[in-house]
Protein backbone atom coordinates (compact mmCIF):
# COMPACT_ATOMS: atom_id res chain seq x y z
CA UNK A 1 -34.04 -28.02 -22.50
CA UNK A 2 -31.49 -28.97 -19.80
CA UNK A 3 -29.69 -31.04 -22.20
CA UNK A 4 -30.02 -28.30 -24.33
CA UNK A 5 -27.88 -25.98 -21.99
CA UNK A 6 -25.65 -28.76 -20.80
CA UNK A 7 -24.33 -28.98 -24.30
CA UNK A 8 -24.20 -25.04 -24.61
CA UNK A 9 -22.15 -25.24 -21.29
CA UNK A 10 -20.11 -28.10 -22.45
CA UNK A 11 -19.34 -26.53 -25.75
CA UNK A 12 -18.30 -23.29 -24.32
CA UNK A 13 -15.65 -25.05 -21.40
CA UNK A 14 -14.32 -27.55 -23.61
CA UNK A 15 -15.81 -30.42 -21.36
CA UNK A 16 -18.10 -33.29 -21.60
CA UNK A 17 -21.82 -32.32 -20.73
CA UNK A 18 -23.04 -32.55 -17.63
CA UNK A 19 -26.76 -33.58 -16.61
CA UNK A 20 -28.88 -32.79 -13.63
CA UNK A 21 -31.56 -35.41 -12.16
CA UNK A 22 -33.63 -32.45 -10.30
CA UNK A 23 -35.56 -30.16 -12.46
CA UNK A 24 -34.97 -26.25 -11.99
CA UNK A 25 -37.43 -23.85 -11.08
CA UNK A 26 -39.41 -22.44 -14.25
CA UNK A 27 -38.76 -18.62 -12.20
CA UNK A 28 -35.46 -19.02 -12.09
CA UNK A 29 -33.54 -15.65 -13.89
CA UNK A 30 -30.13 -17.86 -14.22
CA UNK A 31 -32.21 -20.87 -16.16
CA UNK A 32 -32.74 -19.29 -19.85
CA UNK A 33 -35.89 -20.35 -21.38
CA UNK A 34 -36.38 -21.27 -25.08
CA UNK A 35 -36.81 -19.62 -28.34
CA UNK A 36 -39.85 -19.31 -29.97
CA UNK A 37 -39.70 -18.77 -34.48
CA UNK A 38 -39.76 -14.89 -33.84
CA UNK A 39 -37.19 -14.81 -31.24
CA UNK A 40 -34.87 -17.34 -33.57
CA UNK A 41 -35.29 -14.90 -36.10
CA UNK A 42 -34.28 -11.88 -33.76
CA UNK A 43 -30.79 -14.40 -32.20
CA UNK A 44 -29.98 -14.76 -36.10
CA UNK A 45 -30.30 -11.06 -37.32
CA UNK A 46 -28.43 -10.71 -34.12
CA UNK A 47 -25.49 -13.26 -34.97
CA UNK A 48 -24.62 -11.49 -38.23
CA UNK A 49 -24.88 -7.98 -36.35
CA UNK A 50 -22.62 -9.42 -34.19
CA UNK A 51 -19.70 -10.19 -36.50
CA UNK A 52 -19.49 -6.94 -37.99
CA UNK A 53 -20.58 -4.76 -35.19
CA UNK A 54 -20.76 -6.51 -31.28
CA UNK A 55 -20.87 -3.24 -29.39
CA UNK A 56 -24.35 -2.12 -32.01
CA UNK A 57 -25.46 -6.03 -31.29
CA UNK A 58 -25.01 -5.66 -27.28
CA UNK A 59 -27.02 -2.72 -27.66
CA UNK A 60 -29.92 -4.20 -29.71
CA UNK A 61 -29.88 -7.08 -27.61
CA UNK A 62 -30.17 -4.68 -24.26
CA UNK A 63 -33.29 -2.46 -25.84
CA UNK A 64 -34.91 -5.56 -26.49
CA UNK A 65 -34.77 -7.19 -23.20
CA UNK A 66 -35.72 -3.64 -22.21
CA UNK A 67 -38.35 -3.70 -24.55
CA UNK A 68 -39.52 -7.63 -23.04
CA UNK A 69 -38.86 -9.15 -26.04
CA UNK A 70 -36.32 -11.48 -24.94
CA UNK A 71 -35.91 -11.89 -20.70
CA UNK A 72 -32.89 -11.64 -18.52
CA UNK A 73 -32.29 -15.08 -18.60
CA UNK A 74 -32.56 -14.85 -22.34
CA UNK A 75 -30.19 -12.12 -22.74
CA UNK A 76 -27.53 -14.55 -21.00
CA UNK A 77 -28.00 -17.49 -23.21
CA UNK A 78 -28.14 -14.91 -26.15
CA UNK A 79 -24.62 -13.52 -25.05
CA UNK A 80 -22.99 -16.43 -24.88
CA UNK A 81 -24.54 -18.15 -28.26
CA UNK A 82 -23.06 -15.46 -30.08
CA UNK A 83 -19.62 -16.19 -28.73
CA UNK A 84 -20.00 -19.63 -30.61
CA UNK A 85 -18.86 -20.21 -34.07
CA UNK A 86 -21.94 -20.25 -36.69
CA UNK A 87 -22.39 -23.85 -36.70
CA UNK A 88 -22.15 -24.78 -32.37
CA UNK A 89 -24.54 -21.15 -32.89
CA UNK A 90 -26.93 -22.96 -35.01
CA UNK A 91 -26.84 -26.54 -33.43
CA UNK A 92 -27.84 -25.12 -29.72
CA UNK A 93 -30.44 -22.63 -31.12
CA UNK A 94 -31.68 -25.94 -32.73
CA UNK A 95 -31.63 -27.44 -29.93
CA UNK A 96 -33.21 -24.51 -27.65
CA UNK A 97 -36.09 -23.67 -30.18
CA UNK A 98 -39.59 -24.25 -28.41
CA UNK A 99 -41.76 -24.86 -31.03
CA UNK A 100 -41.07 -27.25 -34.81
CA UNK A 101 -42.07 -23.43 -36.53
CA UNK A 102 -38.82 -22.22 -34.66
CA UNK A 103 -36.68 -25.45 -35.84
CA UNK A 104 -37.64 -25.07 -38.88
CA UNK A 105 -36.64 -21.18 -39.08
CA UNK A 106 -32.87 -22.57 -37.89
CA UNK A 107 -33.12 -25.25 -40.43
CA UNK A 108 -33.56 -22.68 -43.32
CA UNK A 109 -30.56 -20.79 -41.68
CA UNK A 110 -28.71 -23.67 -42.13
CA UNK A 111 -30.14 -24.11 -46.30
CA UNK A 112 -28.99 -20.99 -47.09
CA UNK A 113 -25.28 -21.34 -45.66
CA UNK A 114 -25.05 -24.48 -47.14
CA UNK A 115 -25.54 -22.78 -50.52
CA UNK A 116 -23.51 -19.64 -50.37
């Protein structure tokens, strides 16, 4: 997961990644946890909201943290996925899915833009 987020990090500076030896705290609001298959689902419908409407995807994303779908933490790693393009998007949800059922939502993502 760390590497995960290093790469995330990276992509969004420009720089190489950057890896810590310590652990963080699980409780940590900064440090955003994975994605399970529904919540992938959720950061997808979100990403093509997003494109056409970002104010109406802020606000879905806001009554859904409200609503405990997603946490804070969440909500930050959300907001800055969708400032990625569709494919550094893809790769780092990849990357920060929690379960193979999640990976494999991201991989059919990635079937279906490959054949539009």
């Amino acid at each position: 997961m760390q590497k995960a987020m290093s790469r995330l990090a990276a992509r969004i500076r420009g720089r190489a990644p950057y890896f810590r030896v310590a652990e963080p705290l699980k409780t940590n609001p900064v440090i955003p946890q994975s994605f399970d298959a529904a919540q992938v689902k959720l950061v997808l419908h979100l990403g093509e909201l997003h494109r056409d409407d970002p104010t109406q995807a802020a606000l879905m994303l806001e009554s859904w943290v409200l609503g405990n779908v997603f946490s804070a933490a969440q909500q930050s790693m959300i907001a800055s996925l969708l400032a990625l393009e569709r494919d550094d998007l893809l790769q780092t949800l990849f990357d920060c899915a929690s379960t193979n059922e999640a990976r494999r939502v991201v991989g059919e993502e990635l079937l279906r833009l490959a054949h539009e």
